[in-house]
N, C-alpha and C. Protein backbone atom coordinates (compact mmCIF):
# COMPACT_ATOMS: atom_id res chain seq x y z
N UNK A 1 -22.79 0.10 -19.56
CA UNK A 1 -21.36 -0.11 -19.75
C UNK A 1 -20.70 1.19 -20.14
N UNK A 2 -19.44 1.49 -19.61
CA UNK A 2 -18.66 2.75 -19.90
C UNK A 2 -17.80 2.50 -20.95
N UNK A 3 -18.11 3.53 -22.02
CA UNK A 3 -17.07 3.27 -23.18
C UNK A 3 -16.14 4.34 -23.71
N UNK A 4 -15.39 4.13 -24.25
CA UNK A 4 -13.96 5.06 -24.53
C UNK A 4 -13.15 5.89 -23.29
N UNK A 5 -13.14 7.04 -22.97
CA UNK A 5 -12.52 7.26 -21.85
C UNK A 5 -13.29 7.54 -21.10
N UNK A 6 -14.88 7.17 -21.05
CA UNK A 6 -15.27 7.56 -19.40
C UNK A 6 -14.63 6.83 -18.37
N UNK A 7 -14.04 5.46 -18.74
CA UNK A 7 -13.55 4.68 -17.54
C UNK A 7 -12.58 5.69 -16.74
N UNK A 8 -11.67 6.26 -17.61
CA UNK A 8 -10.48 6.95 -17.26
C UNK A 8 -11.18 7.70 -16.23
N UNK A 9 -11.45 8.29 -16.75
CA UNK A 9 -12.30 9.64 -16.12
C UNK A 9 -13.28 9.37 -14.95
N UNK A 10 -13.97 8.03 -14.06
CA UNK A 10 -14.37 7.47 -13.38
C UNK A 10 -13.16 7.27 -12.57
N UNK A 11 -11.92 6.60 -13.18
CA UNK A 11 -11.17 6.23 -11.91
C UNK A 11 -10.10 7.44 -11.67
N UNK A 12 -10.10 8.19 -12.37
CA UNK A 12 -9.34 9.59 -11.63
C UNK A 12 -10.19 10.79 -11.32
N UNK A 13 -11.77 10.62 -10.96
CA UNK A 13 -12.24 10.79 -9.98
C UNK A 13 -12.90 10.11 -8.91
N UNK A 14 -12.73 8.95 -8.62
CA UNK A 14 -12.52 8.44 -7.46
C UNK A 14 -11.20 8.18 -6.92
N UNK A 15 -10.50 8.14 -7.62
CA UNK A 15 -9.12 8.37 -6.70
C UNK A 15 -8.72 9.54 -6.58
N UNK A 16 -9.51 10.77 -6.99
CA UNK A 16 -9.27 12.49 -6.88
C UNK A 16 -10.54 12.36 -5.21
N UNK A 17 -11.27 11.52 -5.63
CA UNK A 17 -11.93 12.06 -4.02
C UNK A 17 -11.72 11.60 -3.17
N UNK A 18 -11.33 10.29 -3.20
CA UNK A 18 -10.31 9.28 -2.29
C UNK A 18 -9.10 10.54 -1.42
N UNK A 19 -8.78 10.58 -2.44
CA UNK A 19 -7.58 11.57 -1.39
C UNK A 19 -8.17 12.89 -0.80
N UNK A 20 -8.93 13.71 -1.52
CA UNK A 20 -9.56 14.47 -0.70
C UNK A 20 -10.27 14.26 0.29
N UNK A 21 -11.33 13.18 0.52
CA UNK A 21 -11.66 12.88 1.29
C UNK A 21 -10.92 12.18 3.20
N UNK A 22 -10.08 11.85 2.54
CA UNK A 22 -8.89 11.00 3.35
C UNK A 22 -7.45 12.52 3.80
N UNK A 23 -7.49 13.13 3.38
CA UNK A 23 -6.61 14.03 3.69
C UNK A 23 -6.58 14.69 5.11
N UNK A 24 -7.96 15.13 4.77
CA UNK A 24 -7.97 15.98 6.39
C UNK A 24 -8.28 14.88 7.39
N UNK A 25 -8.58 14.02 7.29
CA UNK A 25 -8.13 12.86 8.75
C UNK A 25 -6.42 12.77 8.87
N UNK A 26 -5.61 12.47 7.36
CA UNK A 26 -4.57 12.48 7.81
C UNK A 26 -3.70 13.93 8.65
N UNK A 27 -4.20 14.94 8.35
CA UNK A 27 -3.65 16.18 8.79
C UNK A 27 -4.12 16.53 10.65
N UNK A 28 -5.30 16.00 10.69
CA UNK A 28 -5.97 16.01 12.02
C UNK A 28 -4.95 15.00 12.76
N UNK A 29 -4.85 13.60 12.15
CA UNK A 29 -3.72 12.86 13.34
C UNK A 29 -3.01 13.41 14.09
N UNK A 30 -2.15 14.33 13.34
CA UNK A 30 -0.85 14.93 13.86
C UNK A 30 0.44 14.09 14.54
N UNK A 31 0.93 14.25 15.10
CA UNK A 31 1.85 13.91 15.76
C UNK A 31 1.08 12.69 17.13
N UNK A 32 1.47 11.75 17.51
CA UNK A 32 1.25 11.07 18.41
C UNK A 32 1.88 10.70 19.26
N UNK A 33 1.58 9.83 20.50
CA UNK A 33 2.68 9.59 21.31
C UNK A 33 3.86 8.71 21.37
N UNK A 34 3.49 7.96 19.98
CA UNK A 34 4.81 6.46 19.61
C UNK A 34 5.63 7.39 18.87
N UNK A 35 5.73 8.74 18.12
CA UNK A 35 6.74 9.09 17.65
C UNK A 35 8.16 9.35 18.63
N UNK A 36 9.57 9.02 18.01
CA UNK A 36 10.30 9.30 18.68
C UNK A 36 10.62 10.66 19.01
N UNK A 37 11.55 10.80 20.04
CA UNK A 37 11.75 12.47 20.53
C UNK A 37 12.86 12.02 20.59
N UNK A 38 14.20 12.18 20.12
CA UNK A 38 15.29 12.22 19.96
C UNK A 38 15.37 11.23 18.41
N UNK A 39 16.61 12.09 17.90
CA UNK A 39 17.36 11.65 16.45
C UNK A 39 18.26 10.85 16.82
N UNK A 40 18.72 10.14 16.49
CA UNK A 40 19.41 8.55 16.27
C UNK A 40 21.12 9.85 15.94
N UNK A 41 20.65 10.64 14.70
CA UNK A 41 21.95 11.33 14.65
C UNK A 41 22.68 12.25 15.68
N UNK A 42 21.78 12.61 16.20
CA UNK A 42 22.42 13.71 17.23
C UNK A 42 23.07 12.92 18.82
N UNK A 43 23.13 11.64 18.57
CA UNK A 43 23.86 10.80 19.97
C UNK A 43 25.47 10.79 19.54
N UNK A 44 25.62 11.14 20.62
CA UNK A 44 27.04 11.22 20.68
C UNK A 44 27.78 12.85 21.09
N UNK A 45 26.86 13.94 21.09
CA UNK A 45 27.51 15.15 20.94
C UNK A 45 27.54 15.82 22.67
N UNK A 46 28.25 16.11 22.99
CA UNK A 46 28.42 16.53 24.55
C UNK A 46 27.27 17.80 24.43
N UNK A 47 27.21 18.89 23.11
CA UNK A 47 26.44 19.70 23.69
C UNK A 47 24.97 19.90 23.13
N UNK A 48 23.68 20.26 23.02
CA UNK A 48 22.81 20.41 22.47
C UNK A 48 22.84 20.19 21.19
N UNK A 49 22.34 19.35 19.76
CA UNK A 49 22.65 19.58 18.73
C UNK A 49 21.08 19.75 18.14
N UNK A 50 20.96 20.04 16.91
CA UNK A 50 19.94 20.37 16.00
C UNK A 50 20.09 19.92 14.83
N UNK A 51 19.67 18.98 13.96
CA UNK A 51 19.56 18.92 12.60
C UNK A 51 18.22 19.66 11.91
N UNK A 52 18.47 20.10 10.62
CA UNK A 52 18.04 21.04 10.05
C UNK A 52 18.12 20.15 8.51
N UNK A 53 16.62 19.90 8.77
CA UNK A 53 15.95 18.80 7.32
C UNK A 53 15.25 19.51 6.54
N UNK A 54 15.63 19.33 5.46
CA UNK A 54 14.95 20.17 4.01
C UNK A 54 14.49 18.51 3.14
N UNK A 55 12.88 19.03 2.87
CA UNK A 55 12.95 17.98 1.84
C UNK A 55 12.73 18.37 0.33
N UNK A 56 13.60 19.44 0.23
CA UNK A 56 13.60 19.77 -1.30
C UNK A 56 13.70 18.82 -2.45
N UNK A 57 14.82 18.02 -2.21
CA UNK A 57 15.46 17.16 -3.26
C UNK A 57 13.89 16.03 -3.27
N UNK A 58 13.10 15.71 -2.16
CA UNK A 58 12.34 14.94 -2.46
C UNK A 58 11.30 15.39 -3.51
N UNK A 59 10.89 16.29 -2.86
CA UNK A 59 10.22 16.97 -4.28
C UNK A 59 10.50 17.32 -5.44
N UNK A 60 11.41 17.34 -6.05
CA UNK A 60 12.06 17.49 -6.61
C UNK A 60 11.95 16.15 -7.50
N UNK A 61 12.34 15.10 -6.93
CA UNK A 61 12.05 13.22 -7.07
C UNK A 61 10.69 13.21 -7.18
N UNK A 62 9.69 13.61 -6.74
CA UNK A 62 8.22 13.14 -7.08
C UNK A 62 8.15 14.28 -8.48
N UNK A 63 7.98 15.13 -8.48
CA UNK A 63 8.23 16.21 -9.65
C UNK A 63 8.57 15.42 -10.82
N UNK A 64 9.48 14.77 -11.01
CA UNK A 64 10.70 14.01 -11.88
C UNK A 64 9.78 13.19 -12.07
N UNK A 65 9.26 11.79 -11.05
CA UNK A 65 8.14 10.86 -11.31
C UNK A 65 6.91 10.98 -11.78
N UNK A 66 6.85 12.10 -11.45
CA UNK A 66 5.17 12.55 -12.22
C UNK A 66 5.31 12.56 -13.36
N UNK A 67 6.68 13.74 -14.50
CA UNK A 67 6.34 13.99 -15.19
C UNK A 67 6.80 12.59 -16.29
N UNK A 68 7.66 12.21 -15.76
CA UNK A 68 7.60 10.48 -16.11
C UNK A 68 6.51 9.46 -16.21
N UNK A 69 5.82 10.06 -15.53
CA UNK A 69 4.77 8.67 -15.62
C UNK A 69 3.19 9.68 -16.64
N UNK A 70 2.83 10.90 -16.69
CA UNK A 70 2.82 11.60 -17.29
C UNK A 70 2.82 11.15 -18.70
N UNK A 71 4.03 11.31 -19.32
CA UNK A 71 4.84 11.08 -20.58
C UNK A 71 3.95 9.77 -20.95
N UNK A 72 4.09 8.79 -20.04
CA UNK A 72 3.80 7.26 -20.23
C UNK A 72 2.24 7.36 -20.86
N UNK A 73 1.37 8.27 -20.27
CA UNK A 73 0.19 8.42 -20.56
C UNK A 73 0.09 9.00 -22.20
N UNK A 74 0.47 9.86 -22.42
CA UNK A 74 0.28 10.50 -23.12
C UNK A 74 1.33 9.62 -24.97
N UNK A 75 2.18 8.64 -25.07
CA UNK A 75 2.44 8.32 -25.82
C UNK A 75 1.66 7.60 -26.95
N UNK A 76 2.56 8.25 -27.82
CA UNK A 76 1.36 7.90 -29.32
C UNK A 76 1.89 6.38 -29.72
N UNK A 77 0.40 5.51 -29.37
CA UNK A 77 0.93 4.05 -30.04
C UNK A 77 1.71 3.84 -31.13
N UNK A 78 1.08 4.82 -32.10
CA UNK A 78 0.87 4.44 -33.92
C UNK A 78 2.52 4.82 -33.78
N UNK A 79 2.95 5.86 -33.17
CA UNK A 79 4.45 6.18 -32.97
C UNK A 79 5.43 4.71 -33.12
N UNK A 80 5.01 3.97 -31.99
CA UNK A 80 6.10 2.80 -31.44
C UNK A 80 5.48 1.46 -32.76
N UNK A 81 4.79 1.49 -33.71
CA UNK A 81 4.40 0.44 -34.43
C UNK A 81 5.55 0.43 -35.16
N UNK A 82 5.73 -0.68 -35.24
CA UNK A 82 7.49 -1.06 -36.57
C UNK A 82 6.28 -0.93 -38.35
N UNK A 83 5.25 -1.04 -38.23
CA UNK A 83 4.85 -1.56 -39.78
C UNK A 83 4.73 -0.35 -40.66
């Protein structure tokens, strides 16, 4: 039986090799042939158009969630006790 934080430490390394393991299949997929080839936004324009996607702000949002959920880990019980 695993006691005190080895559990922890068991399941954030199997879900640390989970994704490593699983990564480079996702990177090998690549692009396939059901993706679309034309943007939904660019209909309508008489001449060639281009959109130009940044996903800064998303990162930015996972950044924010991490260190949120983070925080969650790390709070001191004895802190939140009323007695």
């Amino acid at each position: 039986m695993i006691r005190g934080m080895k559990w922890r430490k068991w399941i954030v390394g199997g879900m640390l090799s989970g994704v490593l393991a699983f990564s480079g299949a996702a990177q090998a997929a690549g692009t396939t042939e059901a993706d679309p080839t034309h943007d939904g936004r660019t209909e309508g324009y008489s001449s060639s158009v281009q959109v130009d996607g940044s996903t800064g702000l998303l990162w930015i949002m996972f950044v924010f969630l991490t260190v949120i959920s983070m925080s969650a880990l790390f709070k001191d019980s004895k802190r939140a006790s009323t007695e």
